[in-house]
C-alpha atoms as a PDB file:
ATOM      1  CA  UNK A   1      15.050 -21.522  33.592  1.00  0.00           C
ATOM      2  CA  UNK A   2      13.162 -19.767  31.289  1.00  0.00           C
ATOM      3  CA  UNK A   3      14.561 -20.679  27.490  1.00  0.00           C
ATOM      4  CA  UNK A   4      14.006 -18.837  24.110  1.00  0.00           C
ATOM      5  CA  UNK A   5      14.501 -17.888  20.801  1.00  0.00           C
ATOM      6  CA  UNK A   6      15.958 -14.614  19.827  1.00  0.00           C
ATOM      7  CA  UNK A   7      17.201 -11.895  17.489  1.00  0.00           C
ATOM      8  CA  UNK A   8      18.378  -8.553  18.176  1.00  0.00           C
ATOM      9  CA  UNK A   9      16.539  -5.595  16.667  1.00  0.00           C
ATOM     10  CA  UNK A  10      17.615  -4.828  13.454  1.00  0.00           C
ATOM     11  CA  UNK A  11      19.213  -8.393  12.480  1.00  0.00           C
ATOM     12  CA  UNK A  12      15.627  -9.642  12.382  1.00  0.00           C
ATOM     13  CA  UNK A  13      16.721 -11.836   9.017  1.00  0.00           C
ATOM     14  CA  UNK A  14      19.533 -13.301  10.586  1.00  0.00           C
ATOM     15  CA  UNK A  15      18.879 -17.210  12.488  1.00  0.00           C
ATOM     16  CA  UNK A  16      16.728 -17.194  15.737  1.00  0.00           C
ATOM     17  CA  UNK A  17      19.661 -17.981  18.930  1.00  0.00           C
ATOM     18  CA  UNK A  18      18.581 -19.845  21.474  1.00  0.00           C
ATOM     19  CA  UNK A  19      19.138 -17.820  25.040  1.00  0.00           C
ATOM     20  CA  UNK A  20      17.689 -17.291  28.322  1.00  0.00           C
ATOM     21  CA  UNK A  21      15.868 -14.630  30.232  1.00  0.00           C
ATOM     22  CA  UNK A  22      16.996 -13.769  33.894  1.00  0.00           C
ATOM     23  CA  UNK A  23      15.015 -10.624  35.189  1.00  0.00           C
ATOM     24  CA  UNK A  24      14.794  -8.174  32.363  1.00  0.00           C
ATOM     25  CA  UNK A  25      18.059  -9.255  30.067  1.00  0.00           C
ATOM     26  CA  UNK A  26      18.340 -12.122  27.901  1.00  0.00           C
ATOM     27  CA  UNK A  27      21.630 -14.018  27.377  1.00  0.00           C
ATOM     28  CA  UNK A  28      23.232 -16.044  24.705  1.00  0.00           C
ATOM     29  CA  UNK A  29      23.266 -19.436  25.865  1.00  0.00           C
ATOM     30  CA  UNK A  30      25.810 -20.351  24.253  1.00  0.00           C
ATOM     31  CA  UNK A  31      28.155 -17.524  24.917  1.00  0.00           C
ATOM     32  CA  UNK A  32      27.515 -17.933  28.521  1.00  0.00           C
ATOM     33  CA  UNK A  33      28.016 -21.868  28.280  1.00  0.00           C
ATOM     34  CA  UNK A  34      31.703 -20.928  26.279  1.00  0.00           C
ATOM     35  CA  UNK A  35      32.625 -18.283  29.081  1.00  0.00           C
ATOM     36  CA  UNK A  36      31.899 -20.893  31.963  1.00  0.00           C
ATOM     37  CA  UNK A  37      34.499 -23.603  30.319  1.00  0.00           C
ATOM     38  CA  UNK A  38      37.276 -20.964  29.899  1.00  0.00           C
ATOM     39  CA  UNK A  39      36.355 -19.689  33.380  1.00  0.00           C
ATOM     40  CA  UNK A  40      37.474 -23.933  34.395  1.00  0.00           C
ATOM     41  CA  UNK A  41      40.238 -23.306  31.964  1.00  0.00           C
ATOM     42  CA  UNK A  42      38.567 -26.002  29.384  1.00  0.00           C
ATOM     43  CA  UNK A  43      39.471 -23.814  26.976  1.00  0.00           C
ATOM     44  CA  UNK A  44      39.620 -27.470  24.153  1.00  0.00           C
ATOM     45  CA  UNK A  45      35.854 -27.851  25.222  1.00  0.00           C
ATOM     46  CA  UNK A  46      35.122 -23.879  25.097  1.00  0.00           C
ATOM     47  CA  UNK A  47      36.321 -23.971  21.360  1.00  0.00           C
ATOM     48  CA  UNK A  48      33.932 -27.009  20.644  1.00  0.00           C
ATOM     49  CA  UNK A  49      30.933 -25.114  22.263  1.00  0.00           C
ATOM     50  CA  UNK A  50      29.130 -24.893  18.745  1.00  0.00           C
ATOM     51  CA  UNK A  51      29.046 -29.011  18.940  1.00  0.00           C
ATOM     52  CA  UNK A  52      28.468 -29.023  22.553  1.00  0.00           C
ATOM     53  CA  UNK A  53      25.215 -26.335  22.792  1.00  0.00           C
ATOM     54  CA  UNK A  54      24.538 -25.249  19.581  1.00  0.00           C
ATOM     55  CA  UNK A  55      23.266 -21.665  19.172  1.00  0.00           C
ATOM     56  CA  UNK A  56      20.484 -22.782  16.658  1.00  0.00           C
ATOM     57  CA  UNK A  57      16.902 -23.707  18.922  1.00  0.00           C
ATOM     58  CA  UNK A  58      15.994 -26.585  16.825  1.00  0.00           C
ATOM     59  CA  UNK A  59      19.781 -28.066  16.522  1.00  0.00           C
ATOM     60  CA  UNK A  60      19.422 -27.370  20.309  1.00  0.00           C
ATOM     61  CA  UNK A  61      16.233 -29.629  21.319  1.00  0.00           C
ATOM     62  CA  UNK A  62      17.670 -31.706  18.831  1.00  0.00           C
ATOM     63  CA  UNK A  63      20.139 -32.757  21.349  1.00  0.00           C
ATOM     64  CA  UNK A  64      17.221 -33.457  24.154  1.00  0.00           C
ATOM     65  CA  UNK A  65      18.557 -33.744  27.372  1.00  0.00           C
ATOM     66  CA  UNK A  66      22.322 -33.304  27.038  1.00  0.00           C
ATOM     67  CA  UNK A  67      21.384 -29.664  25.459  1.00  0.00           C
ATOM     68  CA  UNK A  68      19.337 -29.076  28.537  1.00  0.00           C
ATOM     69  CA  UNK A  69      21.508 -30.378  31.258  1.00  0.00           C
ATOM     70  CA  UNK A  70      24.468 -28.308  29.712  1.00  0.00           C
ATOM     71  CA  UNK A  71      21.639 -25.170  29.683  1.00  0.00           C
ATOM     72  CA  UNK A  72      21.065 -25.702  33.553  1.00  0.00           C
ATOM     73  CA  UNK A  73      25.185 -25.684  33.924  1.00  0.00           C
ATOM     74  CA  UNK A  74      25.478 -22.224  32.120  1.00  0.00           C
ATOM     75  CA  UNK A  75      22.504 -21.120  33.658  1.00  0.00           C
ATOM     76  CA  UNK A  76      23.759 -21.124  36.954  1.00  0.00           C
ATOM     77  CA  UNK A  77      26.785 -19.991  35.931  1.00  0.00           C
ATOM     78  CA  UNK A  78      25.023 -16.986  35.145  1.00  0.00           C
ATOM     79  CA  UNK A  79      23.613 -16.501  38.403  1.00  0.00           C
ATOM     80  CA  UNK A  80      26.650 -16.368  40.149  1.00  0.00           C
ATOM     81  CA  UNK A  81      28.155 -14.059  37.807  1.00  0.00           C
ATOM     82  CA  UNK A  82      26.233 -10.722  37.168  1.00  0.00           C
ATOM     83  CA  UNK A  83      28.928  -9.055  34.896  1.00  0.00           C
ATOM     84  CA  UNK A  84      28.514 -11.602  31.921  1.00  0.00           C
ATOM     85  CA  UNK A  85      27.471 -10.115  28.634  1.00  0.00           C
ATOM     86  CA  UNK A  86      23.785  -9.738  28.296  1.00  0.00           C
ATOM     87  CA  UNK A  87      21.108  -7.719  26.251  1.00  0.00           C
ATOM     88  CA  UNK A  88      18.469  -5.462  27.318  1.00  0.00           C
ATOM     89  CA  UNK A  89      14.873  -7.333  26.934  1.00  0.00           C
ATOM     90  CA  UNK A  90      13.670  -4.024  25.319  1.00  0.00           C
ATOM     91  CA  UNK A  91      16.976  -4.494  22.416  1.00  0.00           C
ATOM     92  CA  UNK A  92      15.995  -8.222  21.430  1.00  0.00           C
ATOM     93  CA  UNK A  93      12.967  -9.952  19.460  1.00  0.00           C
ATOM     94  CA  UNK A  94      11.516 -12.706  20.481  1.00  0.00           C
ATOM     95  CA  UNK A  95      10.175 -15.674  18.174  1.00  0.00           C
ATOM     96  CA  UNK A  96       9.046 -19.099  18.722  1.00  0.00           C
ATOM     97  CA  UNK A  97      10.755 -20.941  21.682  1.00  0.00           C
ATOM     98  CA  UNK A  98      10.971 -23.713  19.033  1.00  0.00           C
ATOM     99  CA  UNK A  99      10.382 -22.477  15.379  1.00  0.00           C
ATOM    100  CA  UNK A 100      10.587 -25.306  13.356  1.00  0.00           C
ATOM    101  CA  UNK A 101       9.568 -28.633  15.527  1.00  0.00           C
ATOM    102  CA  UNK A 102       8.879 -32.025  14.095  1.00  0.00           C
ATOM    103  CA  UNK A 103       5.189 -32.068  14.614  1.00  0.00           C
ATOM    104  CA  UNK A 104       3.034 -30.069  16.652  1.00  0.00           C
ATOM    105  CA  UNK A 105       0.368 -32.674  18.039  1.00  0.00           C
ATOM    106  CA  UNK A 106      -2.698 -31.014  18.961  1.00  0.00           C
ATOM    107  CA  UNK A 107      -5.505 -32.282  21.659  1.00  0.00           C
ATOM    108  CA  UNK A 108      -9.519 -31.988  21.014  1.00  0.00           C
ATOM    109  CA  UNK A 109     -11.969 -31.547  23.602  1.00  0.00           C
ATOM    110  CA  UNK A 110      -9.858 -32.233  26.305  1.00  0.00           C
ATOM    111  CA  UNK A 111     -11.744 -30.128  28.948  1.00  0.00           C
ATOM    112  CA  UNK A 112     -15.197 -31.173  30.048  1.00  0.00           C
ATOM    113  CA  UNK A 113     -16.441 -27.767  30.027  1.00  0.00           C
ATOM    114  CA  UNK A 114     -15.141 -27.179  26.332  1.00  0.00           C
ATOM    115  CA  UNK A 115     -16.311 -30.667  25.521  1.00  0.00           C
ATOM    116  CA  UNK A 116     -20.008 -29.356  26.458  1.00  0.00           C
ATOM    117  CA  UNK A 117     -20.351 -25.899  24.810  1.00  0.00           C
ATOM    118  CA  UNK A 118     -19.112 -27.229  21.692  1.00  0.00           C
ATOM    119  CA  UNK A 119     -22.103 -29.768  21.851  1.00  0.00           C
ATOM    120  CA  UNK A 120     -19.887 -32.625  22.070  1.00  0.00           C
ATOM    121  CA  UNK A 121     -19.224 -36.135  23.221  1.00  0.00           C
ATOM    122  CA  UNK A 122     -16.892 -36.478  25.906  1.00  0.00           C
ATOM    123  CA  UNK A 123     -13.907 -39.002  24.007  1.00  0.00           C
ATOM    124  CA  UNK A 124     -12.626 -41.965  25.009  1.00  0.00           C
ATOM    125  CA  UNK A 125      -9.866 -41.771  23.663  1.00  0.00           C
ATOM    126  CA  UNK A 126      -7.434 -38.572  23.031  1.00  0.00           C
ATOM    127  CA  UNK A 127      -8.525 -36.757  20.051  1.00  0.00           C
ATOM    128  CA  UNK A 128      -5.731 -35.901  17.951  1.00  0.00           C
ATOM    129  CA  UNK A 129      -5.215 -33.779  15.186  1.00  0.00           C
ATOM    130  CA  UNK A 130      -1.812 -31.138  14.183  1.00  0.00           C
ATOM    131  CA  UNK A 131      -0.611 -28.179  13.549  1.00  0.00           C
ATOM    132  CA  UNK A 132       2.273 -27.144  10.282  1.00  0.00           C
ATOM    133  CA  UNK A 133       5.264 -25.082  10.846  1.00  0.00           C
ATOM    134  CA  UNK A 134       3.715 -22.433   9.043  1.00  0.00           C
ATOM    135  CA  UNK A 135       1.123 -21.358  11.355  1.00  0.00           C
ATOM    136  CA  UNK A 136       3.779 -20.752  14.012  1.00  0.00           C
ATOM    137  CA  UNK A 137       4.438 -17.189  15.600  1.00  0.00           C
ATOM    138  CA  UNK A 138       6.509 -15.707  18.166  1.00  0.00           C
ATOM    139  CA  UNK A 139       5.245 -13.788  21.471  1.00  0.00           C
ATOM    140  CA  UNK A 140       5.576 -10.389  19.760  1.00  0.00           C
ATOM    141  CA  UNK A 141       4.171 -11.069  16.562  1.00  0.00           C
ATOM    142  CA  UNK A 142       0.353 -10.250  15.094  1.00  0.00           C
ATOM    143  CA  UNK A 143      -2.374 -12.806  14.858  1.00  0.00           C
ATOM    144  CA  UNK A 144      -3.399 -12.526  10.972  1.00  0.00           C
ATOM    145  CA  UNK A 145      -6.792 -13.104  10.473  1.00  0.00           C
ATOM    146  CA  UNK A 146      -6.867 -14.656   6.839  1.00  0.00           C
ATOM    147  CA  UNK A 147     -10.191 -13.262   4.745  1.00  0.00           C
ATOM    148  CA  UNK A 148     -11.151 -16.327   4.337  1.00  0.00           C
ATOM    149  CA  UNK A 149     -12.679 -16.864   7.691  1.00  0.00           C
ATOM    150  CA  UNK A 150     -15.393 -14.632   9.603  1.00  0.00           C
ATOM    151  CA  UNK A 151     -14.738 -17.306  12.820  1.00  0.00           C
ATOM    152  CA  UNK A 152     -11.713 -16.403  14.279  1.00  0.00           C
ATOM    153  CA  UNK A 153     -11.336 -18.083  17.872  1.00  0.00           C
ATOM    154  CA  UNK A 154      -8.883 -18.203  20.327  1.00  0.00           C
ATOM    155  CA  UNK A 155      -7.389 -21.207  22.759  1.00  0.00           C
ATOM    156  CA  UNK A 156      -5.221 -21.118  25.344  1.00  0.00           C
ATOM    157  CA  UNK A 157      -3.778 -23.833  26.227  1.00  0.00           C
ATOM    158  CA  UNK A 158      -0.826 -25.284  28.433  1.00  0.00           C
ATOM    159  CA  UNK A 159       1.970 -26.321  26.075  1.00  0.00           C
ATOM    160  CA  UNK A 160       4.147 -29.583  26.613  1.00  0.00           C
ATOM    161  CA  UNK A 161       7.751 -29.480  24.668  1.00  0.00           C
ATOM    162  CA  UNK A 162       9.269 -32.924  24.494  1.00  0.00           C
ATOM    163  CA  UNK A 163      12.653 -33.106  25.915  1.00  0.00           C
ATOM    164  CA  UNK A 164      14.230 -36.456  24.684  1.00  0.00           C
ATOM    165  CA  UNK A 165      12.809 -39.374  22.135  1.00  0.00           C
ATOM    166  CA  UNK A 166       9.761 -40.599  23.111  1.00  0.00           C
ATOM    167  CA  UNK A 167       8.499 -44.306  22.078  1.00  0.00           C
ATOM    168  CA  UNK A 168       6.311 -46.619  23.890  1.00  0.00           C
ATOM    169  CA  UNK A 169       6.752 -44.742  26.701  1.00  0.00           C
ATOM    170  CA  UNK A 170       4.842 -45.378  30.366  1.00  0.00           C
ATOM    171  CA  UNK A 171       2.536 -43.277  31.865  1.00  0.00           C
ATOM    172  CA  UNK A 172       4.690 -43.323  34.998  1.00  0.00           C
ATOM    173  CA  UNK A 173       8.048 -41.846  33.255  1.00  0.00           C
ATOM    174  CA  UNK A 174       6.161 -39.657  30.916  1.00  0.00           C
ATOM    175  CA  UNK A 175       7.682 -36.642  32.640  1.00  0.00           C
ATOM    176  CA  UNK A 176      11.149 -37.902  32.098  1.00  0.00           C
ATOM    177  CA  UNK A 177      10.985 -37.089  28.459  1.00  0.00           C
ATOM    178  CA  UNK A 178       9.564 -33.479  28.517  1.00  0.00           C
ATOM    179  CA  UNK A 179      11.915 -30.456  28.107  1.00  0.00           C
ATOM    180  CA  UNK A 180       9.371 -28.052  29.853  1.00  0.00           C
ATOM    181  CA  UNK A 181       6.121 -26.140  29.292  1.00  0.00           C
ATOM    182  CA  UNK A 182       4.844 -22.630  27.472  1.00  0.00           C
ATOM    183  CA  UNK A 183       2.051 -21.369  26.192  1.00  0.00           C
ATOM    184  CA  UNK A 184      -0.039 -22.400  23.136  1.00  0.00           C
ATOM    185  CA  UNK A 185      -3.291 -20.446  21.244  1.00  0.00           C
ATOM    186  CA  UNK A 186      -4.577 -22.471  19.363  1.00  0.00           C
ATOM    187  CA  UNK A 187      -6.166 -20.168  17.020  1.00  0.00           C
ATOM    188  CA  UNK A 188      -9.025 -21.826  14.741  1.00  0.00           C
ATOM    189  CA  UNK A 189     -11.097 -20.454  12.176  1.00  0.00           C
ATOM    190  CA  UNK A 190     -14.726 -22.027  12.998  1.00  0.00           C
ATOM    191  CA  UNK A 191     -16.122 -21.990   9.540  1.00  0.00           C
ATOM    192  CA  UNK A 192     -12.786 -23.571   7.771  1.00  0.00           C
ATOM    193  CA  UNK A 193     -12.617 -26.260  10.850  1.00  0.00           C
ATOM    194  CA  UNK A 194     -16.941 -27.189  10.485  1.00  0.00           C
ATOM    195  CA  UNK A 195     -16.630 -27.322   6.432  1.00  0.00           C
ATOM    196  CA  UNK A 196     -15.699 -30.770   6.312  1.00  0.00           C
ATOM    197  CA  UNK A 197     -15.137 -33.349   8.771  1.00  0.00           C
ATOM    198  CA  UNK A 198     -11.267 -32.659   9.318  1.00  0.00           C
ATOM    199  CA  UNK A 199      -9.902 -30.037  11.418  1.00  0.00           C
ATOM    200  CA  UNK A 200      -7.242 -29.420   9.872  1.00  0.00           C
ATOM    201  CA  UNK A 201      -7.795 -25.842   7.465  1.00  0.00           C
ATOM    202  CA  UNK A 202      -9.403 -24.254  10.138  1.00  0.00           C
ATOM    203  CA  UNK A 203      -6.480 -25.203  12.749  1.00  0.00           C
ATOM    204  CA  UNK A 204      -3.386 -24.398  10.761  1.00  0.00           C
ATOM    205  CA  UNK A 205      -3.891 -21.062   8.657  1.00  0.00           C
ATOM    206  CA  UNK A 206      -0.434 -18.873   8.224  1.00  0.00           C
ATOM    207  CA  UNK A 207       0.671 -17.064  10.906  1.00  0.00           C
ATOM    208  CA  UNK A 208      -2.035 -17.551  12.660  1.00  0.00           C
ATOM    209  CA  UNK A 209      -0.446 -19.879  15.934  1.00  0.00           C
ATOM    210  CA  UNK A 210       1.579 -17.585  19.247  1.00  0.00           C
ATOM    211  CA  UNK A 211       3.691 -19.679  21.138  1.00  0.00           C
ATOM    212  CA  UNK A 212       5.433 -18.653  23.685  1.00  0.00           C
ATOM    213  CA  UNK A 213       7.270 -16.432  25.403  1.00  0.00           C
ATOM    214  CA  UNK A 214       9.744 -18.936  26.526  1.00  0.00           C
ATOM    215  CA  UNK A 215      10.201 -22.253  27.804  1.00  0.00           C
ATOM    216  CA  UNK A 216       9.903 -23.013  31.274  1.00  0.00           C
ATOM    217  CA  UNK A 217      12.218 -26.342  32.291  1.00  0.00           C
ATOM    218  CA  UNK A 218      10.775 -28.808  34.479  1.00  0.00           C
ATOM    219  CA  UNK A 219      12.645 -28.009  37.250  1.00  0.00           C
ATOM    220  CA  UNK A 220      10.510 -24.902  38.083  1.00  0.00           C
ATOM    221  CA  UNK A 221       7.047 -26.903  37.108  1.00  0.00           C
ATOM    222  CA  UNK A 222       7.921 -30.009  38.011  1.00  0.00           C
ATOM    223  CA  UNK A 223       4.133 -31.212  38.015  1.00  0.00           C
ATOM    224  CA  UNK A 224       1.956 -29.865  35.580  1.00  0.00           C
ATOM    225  CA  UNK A 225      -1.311 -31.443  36.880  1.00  0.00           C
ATOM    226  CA  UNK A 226      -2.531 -27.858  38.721  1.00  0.00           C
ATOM    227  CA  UNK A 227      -1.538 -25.396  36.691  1.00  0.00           C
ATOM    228  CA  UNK A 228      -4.411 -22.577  35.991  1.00  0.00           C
ATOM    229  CA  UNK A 229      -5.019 -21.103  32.667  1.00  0.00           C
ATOM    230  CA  UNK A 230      -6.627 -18.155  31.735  1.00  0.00           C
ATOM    231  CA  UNK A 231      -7.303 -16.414  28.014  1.00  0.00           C
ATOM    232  CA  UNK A 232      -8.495 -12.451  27.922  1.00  0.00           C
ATOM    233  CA  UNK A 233      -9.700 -10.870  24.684  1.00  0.00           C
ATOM    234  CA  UNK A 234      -9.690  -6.845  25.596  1.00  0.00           C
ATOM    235  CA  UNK A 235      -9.284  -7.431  29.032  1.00  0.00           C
ATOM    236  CA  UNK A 236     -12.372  -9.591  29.194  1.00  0.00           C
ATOM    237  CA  UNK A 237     -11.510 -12.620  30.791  1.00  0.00           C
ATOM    238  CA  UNK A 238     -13.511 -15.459  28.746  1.00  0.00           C
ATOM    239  CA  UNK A 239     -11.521 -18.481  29.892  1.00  0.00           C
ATOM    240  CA  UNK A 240      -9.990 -19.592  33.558  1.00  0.00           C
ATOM    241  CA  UNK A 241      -9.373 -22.728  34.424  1.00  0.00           C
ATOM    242  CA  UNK A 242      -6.670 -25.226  35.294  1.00  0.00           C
ATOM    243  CA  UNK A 243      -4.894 -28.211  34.415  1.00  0.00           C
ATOM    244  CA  UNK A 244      -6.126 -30.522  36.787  1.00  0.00           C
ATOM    245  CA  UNK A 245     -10.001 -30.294  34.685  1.00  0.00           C
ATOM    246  CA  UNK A 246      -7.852 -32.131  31.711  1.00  0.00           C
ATOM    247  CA  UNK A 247      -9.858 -35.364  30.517  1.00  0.00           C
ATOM    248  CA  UNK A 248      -6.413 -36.889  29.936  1.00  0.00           C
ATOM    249  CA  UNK A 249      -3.528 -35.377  32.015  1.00  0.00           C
ATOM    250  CA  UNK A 250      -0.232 -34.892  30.356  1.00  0.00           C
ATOM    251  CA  UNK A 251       1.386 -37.988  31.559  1.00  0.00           C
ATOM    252  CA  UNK A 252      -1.511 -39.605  30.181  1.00  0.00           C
ATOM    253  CA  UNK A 253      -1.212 -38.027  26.430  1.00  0.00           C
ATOM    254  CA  UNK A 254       2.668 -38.720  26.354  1.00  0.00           C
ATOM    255  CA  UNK A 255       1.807 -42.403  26.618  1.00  0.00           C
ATOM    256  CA  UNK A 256      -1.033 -42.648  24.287  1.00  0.00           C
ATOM    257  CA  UNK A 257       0.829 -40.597  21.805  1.00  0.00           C
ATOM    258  CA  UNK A 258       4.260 -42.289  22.104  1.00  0.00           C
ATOM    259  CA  UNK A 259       2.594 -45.753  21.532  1.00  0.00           C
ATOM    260  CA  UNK A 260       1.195 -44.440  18.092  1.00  0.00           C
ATOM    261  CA  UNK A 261       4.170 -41.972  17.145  1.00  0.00           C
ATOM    262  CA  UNK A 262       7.617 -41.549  18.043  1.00  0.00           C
ATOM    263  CA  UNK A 263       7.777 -37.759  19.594  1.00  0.00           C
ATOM    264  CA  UNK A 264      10.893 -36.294  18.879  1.00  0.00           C
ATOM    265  CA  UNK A 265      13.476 -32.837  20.987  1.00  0.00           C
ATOM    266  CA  UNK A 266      11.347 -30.059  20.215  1.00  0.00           C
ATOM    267  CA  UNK A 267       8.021 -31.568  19.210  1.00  0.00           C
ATOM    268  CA  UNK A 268       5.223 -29.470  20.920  1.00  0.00           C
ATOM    269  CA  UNK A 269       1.909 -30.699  22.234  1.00  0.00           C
ATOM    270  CA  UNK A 270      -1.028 -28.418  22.475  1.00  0.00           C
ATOM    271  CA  UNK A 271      -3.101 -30.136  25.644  1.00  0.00           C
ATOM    272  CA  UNK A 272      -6.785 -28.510  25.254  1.00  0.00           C
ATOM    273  CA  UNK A 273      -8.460 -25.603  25.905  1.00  0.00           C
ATOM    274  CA  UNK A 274     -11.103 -25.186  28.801  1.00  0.00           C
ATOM    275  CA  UNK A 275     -14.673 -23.692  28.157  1.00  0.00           C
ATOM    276  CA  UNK A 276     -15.417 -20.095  27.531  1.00  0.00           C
ATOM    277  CA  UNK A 277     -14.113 -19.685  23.516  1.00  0.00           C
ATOM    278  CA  UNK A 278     -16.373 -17.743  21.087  1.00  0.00           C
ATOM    279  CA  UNK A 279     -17.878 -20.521  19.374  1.00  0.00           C
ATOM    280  CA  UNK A 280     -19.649 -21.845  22.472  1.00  0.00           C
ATOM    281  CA  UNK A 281     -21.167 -18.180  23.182  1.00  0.00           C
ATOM    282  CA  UNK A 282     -24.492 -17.656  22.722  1.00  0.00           C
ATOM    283  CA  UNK A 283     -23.637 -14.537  21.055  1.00  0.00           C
ATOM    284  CA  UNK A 284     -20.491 -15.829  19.611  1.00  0.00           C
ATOM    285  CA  UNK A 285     -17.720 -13.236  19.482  1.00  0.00           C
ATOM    286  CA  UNK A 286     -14.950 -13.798  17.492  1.00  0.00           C
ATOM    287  CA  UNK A 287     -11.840 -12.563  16.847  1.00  0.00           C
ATOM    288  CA  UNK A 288     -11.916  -8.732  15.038  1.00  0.00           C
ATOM    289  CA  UNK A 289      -8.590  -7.383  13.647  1.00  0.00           C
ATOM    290  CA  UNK A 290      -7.371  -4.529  16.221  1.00  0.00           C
ATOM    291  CA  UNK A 291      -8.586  -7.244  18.968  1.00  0.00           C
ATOM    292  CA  UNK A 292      -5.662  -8.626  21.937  1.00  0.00           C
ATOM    293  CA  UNK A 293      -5.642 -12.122  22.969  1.00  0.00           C
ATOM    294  CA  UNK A 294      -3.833 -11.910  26.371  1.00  0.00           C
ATOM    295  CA  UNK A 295      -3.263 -15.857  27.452  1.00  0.00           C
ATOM    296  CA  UNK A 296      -1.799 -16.231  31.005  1.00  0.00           C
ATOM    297  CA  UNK A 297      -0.715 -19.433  32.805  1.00  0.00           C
ATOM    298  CA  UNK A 298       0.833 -19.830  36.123  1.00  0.00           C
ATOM    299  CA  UNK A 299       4.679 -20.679  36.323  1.00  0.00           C
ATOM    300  CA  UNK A 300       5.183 -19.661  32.879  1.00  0.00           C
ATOM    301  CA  UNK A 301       3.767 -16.029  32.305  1.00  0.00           C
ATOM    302  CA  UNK A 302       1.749 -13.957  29.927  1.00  0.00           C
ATOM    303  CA  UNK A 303       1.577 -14.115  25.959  1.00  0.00           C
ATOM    304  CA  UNK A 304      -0.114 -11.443  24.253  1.00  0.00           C
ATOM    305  CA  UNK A 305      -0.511 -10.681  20.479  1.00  0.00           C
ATOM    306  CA  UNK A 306      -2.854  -8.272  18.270  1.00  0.00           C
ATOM    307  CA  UNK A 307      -4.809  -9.277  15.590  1.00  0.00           C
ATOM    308  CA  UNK A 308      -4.387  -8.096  12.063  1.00  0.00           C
ATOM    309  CA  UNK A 309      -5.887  -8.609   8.853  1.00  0.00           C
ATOM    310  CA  UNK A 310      -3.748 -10.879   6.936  1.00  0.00           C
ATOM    311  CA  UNK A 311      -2.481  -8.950   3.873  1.00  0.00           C
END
């Protein structure tokens, strides 16, 4: 199932819905979820749909797996029943799959490749650093390139979205807590990032973050070890690789992580990106506004954005 967050065109002020796409339409998920319980004549539990699968994404993950177990009920629902009310993919808007997690943990040098153009050391341990709210956009929105920085780069990287709380948790039932996977770019401004010994100003300017387009459950990727990534700027492909070149797997990273802090429904972890950004060019070339960052990753699909000058 492939989950998201949407508006229809021309109510973009109104709440992001959660929903999911099937071929080229996108359905309320909880509509669909309300229509299956009348269909088994639960019409008490159809009129407490709002408390069962709320319609809000964030209110949704907040629920962890009892959100996403009723999701995989109204989702096949849906496939057995073509005529239920649906919109045309062209008629919506699509924003963050999650738009306001708790904490968007972010992983350094997690590819040897990377580790090596960027004149690293390869870690020991996980490097970790984040990500705010604010530098969060959806699939369909512009990169804005803030005048502050002459170093735009681009990231991609394979996106884990934790399913249900997360604390001291083993390596072995990491899996067990994750919701599903998406895509990440971890945009960073070079010459904000060097400045100073922190990451964090070049990693979390406004607007400046695609995620997306949807979530894909863990029931179409169930193992996220060989997954290949790829990141195009113009149709130039600068970075391909795959998952299974991660210094620490994804397993791994829920485990370190959950033994220092408690991941939470919704909370997003940004994995890594392999070699072949800008900054480890000889002739670095970084982002230009008009430029399109096309990041694609097997099993979940392609996000795309433009990149403007920030106004």
């Amino acid at each position: 199932m492939k989950i998201v967050s949407y508006k229809t065109k021309g109510n973009e002020f109104s709440p992001y819905r959660i929903g999911f796409v099937l071929d080229d339409k996108v359905f309320d998920l909880q509509a669909v979820y309300k229509q299956m319980l009348l269909a088994k004549d639960e019409e008490d539990s159809a009129h407490a749909a709002l408390g069962l699968l709320p319609d809000n994404p964030n209110d949704f993950f907040a629920l962890g797996k009892l959100s996403l177990n009723r999701a995989e009920e109204a989702y096949a629902y849906a496939l057995e029943n073509e005529s239920l009310t649906s919109f045309n993919r062209r008629d919506i808007v699509l924003g963050p799959p999650v738009p306001n997690p708790s904490k968007i943990i972010c992983i350094g040098t997690n590819y040897k490749d990377h580790v090596l153009e960027m004149k690293s050391e390869i870690p020991d341990f996980p490097v970790l650093f984040s990500k705010f709210n604010n530098a969060l956009i959806g699939p369909e929105d512009a990169i804005e390139k803030s005048p502050k920085t002459s170093k735009l780069d681009y990231e991609v990287e394979f996106a884990v979205v934790i399913g249900k709380k997360a604390s001291g948790v083993k390596r072995d039932e990491a899996l067990d807590y994750v919701a599903g996977y998406t895509i990440g770019n971890d945009i960073s401004a070079r010459d904000l990032q060097k400045r100073t010994p922190q990451w964090l100003q070049g990693k979390s300017l406004d607007r400046s973050t695609p995620i997306g387009p949807w979530i894909v459950t863990t029931k179409e990727i169930p193992d996220p070890s060989t997954i290949d990534v790829k990141a195009s700027v113009n149709g130039e492909v600068r970075q391909n690789s795959n998952t299974k070149h991660l210094i620490f797997d994804v397993p791994f990273l829920i485990e370190f992580i959950s033994e220092l802090i408690t991941l939470e429904p919704g909370d997003i972890i940004l994995t890594g990106t392999p070699g072949g950004v800008a900054a480890g060019m000889e002739s670095p070339q970084f982002l230009e506004e008009g430029d399109v960052v096309t990041l694609e990753i097997a099993g979940i699909g392609t996000l795309e954005n433009k990149v403007i000058a920030k106004k």
